[in-house]
N, C-alpha and C. Protein backbone atom coordinates (compact mmCIF):
# COMPACT_ATOMS: atom_id res chain seq x y z
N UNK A 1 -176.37 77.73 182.33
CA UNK A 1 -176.46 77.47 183.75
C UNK A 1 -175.20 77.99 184.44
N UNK A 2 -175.50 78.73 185.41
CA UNK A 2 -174.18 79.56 186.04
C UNK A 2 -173.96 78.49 187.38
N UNK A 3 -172.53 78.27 187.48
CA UNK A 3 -171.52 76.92 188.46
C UNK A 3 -172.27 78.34 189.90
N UNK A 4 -172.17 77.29 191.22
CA UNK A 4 -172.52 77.63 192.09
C UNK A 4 -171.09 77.87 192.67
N UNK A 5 -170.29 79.31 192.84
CA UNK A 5 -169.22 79.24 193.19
C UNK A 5 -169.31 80.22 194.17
N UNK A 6 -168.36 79.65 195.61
CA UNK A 6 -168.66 79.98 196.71
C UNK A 6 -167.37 81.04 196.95
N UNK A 7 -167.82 82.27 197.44
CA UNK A 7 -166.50 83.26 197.34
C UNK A 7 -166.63 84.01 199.02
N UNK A 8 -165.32 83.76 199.45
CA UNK A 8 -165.10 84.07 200.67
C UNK A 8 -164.24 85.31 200.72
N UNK A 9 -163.96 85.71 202.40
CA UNK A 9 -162.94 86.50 202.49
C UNK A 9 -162.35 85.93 204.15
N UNK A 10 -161.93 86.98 204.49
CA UNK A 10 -161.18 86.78 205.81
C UNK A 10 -161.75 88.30 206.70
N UNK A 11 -161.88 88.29 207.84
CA UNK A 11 -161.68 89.48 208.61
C UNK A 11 -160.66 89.49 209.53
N UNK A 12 -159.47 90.17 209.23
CA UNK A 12 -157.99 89.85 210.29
C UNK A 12 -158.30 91.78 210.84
N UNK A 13 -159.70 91.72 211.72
CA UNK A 13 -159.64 93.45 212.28
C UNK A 13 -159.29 92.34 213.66
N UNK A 14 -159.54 91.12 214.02
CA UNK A 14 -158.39 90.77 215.71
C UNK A 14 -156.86 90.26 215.67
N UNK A 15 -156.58 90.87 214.18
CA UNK A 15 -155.30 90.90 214.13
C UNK A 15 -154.37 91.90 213.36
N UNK A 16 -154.27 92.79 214.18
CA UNK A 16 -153.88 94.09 213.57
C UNK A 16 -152.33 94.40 213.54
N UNK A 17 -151.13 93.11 214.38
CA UNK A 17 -150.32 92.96 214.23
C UNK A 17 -149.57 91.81 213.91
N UNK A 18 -150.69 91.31 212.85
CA UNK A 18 -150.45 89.88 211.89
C UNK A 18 -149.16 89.86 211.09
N UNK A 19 -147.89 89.23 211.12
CA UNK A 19 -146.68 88.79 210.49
C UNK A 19 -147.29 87.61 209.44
N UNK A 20 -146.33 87.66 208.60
CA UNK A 20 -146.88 86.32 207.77
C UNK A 20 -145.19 86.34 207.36
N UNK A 21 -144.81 85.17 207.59
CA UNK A 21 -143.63 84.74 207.23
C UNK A 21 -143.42 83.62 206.27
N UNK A 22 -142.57 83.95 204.84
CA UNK A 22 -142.23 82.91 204.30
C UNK A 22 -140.70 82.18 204.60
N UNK A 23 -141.07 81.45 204.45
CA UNK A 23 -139.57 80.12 204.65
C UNK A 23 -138.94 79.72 203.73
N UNK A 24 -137.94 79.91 203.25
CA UNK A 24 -137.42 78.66 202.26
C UNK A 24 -135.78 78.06 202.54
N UNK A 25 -135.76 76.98 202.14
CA UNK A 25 -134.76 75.72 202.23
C UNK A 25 -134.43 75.27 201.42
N UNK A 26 -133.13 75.42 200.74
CA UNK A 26 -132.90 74.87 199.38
C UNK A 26 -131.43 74.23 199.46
N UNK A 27 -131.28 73.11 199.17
CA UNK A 27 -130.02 72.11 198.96
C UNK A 27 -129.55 72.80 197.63
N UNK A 28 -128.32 73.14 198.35
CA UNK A 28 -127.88 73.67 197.57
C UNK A 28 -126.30 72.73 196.48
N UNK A 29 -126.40 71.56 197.37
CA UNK A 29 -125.58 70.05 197.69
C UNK A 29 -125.72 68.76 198.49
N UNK A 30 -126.21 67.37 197.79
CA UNK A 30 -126.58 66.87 198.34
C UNK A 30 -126.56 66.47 199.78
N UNK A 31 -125.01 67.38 200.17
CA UNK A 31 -124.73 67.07 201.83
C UNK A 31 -125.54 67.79 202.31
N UNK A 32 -126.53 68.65 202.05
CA UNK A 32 -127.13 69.79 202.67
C UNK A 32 -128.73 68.38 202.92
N UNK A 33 -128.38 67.71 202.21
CA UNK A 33 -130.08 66.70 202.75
C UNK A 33 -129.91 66.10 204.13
N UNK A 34 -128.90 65.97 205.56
CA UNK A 34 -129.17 66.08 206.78
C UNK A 34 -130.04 67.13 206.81
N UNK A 35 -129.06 68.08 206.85
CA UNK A 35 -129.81 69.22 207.55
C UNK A 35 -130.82 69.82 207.37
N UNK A 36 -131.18 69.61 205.98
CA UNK A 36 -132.95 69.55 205.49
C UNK A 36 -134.11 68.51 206.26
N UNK A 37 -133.71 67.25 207.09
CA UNK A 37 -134.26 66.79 207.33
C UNK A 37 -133.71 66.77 209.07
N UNK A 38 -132.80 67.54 209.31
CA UNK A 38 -133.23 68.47 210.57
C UNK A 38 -133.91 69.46 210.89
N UNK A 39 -134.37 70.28 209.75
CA UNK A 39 -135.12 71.12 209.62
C UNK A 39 -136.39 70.89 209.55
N UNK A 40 -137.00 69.81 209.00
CA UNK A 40 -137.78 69.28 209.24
C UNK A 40 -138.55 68.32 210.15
N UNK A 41 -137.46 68.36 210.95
CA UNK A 41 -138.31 67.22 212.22
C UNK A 41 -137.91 68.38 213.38
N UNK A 42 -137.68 69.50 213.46
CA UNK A 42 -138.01 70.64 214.06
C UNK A 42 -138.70 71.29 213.89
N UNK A 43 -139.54 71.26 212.78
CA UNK A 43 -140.57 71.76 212.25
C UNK A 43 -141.79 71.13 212.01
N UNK A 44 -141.44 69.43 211.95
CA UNK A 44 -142.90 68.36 212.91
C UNK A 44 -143.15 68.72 214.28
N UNK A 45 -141.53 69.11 215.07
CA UNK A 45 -142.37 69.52 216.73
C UNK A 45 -142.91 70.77 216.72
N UNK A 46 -142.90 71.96 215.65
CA UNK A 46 -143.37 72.62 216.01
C UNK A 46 -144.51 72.82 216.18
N UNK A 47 -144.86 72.36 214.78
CA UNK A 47 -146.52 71.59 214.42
C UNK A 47 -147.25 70.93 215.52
N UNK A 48 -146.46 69.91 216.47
CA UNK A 48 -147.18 69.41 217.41
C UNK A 48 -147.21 70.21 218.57
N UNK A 49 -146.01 71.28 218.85
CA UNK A 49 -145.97 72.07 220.83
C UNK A 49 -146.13 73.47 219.64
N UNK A 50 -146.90 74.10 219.12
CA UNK A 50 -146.68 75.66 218.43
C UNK A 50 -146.20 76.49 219.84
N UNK A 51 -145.44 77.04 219.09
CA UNK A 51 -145.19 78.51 220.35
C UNK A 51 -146.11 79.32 220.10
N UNK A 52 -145.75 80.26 221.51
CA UNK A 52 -147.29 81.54 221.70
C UNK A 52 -146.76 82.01 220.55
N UNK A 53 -148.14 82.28 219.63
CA UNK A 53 -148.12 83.34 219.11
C UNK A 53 -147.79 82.91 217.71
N UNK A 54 -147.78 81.87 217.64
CA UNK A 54 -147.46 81.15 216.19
C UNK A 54 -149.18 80.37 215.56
N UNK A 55 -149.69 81.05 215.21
CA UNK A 55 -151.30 81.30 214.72
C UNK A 55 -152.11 79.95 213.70
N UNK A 56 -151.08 79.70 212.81
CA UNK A 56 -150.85 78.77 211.29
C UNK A 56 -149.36 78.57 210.53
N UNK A 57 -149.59 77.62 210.02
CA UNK A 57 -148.38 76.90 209.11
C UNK A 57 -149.00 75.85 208.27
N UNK A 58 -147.78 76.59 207.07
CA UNK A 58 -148.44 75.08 206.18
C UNK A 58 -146.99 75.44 205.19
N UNK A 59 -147.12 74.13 204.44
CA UNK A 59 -145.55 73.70 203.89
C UNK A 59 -145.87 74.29 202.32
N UNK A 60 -144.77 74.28 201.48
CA UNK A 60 -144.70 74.96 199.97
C UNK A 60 -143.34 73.71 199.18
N UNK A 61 -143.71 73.82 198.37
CA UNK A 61 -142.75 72.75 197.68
C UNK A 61 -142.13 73.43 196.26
N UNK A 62 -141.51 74.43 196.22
CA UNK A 62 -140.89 75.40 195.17
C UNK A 62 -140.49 74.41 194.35
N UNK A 63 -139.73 73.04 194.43
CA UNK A 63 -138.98 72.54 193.17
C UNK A 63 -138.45 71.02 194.22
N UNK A 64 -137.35 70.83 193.40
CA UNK A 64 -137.39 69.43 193.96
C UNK A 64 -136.46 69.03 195.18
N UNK A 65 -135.22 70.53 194.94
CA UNK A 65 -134.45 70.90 195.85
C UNK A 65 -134.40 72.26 196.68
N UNK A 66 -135.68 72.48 196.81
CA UNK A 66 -136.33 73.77 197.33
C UNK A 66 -138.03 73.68 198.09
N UNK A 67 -137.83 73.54 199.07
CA UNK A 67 -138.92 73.48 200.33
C UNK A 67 -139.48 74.79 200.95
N UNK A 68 -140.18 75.10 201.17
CA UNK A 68 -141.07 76.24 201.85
C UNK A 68 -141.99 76.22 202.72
N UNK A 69 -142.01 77.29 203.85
CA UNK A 69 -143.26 76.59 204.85
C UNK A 69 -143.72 78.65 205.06
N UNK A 70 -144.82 78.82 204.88
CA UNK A 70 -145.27 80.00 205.43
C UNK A 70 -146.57 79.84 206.70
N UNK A 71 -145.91 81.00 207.75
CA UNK A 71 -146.20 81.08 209.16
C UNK A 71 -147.01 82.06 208.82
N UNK A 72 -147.84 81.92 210.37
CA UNK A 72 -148.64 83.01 210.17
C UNK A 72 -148.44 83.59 212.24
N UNK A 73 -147.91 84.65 212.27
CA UNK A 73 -148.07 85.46 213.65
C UNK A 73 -148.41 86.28 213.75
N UNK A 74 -148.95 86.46 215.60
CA UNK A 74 -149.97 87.19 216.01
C UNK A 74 -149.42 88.45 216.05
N UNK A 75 -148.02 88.68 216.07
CA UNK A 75 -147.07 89.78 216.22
C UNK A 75 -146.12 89.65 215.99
N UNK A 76 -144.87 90.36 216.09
CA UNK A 76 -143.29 90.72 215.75
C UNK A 76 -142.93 90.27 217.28
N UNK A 77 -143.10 90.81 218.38
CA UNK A 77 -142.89 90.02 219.60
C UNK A 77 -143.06 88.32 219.64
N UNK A 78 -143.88 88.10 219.27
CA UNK A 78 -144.10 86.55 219.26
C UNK A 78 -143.26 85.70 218.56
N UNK A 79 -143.16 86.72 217.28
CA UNK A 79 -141.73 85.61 216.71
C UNK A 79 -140.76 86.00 217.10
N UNK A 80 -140.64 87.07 217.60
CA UNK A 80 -138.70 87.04 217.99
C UNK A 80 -138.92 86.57 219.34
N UNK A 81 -139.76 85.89 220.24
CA UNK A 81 -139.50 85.38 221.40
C UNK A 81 -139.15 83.95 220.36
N UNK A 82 -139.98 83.65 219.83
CA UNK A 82 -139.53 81.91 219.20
C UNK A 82 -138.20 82.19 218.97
N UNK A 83 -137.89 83.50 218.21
CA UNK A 83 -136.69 82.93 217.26
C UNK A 83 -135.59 83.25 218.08
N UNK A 84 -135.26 83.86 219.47
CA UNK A 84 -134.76 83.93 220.58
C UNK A 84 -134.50 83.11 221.56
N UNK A 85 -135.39 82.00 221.25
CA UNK A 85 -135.23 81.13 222.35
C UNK A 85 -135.16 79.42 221.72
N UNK A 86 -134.22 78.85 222.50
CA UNK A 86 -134.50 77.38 221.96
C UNK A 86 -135.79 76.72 221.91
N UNK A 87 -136.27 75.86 220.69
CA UNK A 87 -134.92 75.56 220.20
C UNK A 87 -134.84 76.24 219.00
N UNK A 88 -135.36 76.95 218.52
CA UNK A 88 -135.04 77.99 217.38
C UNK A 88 -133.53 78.61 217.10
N UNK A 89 -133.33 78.82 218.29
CA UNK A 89 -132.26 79.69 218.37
C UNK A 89 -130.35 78.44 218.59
N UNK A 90 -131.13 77.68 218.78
CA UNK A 90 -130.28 76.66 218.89
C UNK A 90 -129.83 76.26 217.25
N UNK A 91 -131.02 76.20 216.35
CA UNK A 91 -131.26 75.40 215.02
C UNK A 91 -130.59 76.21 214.39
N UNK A 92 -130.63 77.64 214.52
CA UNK A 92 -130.27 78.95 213.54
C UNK A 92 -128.41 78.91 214.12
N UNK A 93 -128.34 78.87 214.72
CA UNK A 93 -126.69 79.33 215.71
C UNK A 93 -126.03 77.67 214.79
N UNK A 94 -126.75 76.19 214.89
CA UNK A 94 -125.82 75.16 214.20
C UNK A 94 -125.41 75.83 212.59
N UNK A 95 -126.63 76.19 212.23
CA UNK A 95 -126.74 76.23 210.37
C UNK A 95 -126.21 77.20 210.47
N UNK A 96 -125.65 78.97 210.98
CA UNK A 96 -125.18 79.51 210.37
C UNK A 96 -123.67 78.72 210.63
N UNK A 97 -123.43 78.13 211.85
CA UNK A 97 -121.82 77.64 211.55
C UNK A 97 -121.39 76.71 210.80
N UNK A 98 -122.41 75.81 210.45
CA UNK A 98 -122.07 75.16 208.88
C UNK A 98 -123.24 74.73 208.44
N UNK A 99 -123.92 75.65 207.14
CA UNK A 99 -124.67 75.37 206.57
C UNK A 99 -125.03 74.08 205.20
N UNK A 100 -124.05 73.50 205.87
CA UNK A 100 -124.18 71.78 204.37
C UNK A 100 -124.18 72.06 203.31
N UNK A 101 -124.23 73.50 202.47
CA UNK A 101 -124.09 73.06 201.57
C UNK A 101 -125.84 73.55 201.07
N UNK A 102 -126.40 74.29 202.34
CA UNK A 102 -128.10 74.23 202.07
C UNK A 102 -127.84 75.90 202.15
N UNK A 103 -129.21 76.30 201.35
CA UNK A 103 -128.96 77.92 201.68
C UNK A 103 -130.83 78.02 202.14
N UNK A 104 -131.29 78.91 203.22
CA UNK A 104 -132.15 79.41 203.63
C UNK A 104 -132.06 80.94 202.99
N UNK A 105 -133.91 81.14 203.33
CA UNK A 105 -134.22 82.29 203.29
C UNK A 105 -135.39 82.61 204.08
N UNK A 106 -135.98 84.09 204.42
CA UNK A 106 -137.00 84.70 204.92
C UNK A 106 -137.72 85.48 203.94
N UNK A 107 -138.93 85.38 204.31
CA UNK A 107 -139.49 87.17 204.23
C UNK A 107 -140.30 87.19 204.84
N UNK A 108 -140.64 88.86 205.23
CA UNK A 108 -141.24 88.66 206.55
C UNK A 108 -142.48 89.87 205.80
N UNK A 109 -143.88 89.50 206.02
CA UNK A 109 -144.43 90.93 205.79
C UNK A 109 -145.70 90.93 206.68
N UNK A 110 -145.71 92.22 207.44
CA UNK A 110 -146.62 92.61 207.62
C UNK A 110 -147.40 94.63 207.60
N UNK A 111 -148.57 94.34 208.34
CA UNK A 111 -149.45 96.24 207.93
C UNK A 111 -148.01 97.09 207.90
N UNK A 112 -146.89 96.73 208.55
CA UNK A 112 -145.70 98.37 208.60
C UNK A 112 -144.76 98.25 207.92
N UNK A 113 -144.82 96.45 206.83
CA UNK A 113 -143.56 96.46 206.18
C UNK A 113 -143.41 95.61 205.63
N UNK A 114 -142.42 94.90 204.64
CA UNK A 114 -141.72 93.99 204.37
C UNK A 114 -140.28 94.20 204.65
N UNK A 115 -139.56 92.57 205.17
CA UNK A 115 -138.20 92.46 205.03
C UNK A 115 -138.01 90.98 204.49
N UNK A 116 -136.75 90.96 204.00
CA UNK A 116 -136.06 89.80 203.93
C UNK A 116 -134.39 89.12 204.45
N UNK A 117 -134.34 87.89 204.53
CA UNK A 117 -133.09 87.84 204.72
C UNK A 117 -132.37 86.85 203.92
N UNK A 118 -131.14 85.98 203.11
CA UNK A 118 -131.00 85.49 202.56
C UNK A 118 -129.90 84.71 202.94
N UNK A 119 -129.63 83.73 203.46
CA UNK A 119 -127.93 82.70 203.99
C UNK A 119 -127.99 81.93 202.88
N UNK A 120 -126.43 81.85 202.76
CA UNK A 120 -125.77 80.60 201.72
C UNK A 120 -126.36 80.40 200.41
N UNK A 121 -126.86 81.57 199.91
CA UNK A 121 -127.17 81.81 198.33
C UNK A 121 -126.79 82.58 197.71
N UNK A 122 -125.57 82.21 197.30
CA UNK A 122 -124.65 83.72 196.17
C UNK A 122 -125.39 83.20 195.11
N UNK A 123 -125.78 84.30 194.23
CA UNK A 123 -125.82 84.43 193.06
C UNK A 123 -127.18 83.83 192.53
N UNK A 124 -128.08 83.92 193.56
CA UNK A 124 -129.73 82.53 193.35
C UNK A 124 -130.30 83.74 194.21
N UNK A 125 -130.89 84.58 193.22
CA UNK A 125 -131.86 85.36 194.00
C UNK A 125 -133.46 84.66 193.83
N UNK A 126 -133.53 85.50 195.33
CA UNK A 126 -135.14 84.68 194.80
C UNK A 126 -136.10 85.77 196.00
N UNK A 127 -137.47 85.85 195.35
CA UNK A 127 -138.40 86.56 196.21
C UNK A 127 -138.21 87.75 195.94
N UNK A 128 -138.02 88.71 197.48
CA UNK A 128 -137.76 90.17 196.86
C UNK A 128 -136.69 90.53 196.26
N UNK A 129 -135.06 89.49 196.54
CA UNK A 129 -134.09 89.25 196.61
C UNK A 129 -134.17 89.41 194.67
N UNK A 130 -135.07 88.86 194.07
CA UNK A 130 -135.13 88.81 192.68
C UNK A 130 -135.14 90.31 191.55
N UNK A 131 -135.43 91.21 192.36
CA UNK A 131 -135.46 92.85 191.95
C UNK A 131 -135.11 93.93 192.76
N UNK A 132 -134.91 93.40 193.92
CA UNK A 132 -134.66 95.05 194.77
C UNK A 132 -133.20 94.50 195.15
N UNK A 133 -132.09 95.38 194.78
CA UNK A 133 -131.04 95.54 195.06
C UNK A 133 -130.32 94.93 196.95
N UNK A 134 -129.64 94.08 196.53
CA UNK A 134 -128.88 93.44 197.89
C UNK A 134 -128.45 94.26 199.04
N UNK A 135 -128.05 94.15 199.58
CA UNK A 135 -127.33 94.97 200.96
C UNK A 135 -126.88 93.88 201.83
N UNK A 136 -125.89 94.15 202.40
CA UNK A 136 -125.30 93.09 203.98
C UNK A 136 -126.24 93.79 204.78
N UNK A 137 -126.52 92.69 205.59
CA UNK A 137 -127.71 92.75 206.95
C UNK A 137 -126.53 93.26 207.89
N UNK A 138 -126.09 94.52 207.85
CA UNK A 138 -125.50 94.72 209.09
C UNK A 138 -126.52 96.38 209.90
N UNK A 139 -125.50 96.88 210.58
CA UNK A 139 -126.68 98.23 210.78
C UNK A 139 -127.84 98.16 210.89
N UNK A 140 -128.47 99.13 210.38
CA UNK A 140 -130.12 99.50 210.83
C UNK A 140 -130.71 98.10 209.76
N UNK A 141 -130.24 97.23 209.15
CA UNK A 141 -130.36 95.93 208.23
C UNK A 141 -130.01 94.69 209.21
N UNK A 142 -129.79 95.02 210.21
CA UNK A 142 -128.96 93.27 211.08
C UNK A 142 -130.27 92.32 211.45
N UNK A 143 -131.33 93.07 211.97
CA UNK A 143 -132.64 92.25 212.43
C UNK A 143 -133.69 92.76 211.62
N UNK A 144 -134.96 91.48 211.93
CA UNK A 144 -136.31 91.57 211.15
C UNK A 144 -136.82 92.77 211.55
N UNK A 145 -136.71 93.48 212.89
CA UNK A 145 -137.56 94.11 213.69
C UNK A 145 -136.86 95.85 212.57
N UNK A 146 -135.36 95.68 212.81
CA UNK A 146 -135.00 96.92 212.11
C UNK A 146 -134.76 97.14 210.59
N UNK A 147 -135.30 95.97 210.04
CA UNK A 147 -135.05 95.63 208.52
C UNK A 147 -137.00 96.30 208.16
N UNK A 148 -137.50 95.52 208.79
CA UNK A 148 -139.12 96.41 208.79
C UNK A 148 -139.06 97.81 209.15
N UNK A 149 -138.74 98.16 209.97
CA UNK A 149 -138.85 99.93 210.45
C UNK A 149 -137.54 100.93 209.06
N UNK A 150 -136.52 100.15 208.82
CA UNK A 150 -136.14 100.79 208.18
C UNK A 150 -136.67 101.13 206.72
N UNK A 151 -137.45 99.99 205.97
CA UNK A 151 -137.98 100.08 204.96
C UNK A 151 -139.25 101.37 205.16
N UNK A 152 -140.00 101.44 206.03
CA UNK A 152 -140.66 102.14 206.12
C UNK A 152 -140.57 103.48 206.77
N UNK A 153 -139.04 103.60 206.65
CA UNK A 153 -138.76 104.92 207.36
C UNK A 153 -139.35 105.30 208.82
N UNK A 154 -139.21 104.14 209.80
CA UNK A 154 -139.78 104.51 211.17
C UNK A 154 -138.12 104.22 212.05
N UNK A 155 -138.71 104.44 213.28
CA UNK A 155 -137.01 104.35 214.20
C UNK A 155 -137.73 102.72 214.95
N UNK A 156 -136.29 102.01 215.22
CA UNK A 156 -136.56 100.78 215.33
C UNK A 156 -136.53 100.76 216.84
């Protein structure tokens, strides 16, 4: 007797400039558990007011001191208006001036690219960070927008 198994797909042709962003948050020291749980009740309001253009979310639980949430956007405009404007931009400007002790990460992929970015994790690669050779985010590497165009050899 063959199981009745139901097999789906997706059609993303009304989203042809779909981002999918991964998140991660990792205590890297127990002082870093504030700011994990500032990160997280900025990330309950987002859940409740989403910004334009912020499509889906749902959370990832890597380990016991390692949290993950992957986004889903309608575009590259849409998230750099979030990540431009408070309170995003507020949350990112506290943690890079003192990160507790917690280290974040990105990756960003969509149809023209992948990028990543990596704070407050020497020596803990992880993601793409795990095989493709490091670089400082400075230059045509400083933003998501020119970290995507550069991988794919386009002008940013």
């Amino acid at each position: 007797m063959q199981a009745n198994t139901l097999r789906e797909t997706v059609d993303l042709a009304a989203y042809p400039e779909l981002i999918v962003v991964i998140l991660g948050f990792k205590l890297r020291r127990w002082r870093a558990l504030p700011a994990m749980l500032r990160i997280g009740r900025g990330l309950a309001e987002i859940k409740k007011n989403p910004p334009d253009g912020l499509l889906a979310e749902d959370g990832m639980l890597f380990g016991w001191n390692h949290v993950g949430f992957r986004q889903y956007w309608r575009d590259l405009p849409s998230l750099e208006a979030f990540t431009r404007s408070a309170p995003h931009s507020i949350w990112w400007r506290e943690f890079l001036k003192d990160p507790q002790g917690a280290g974040f990460w990105h990756e960003a992929y969509s149809a023209r690219g992948i990028e990543a970015v990596y704070v407050n994790l020497p020596g803990q690669r992880l993601g793409l960070g795990m095989f493709a050779p490091i670089a400082k985010p400075v230059g045509t590497l400083m933003s998501s927008r020119q970290r995507l165009h550069a991988h794919m050899g386009m002008e940013g």
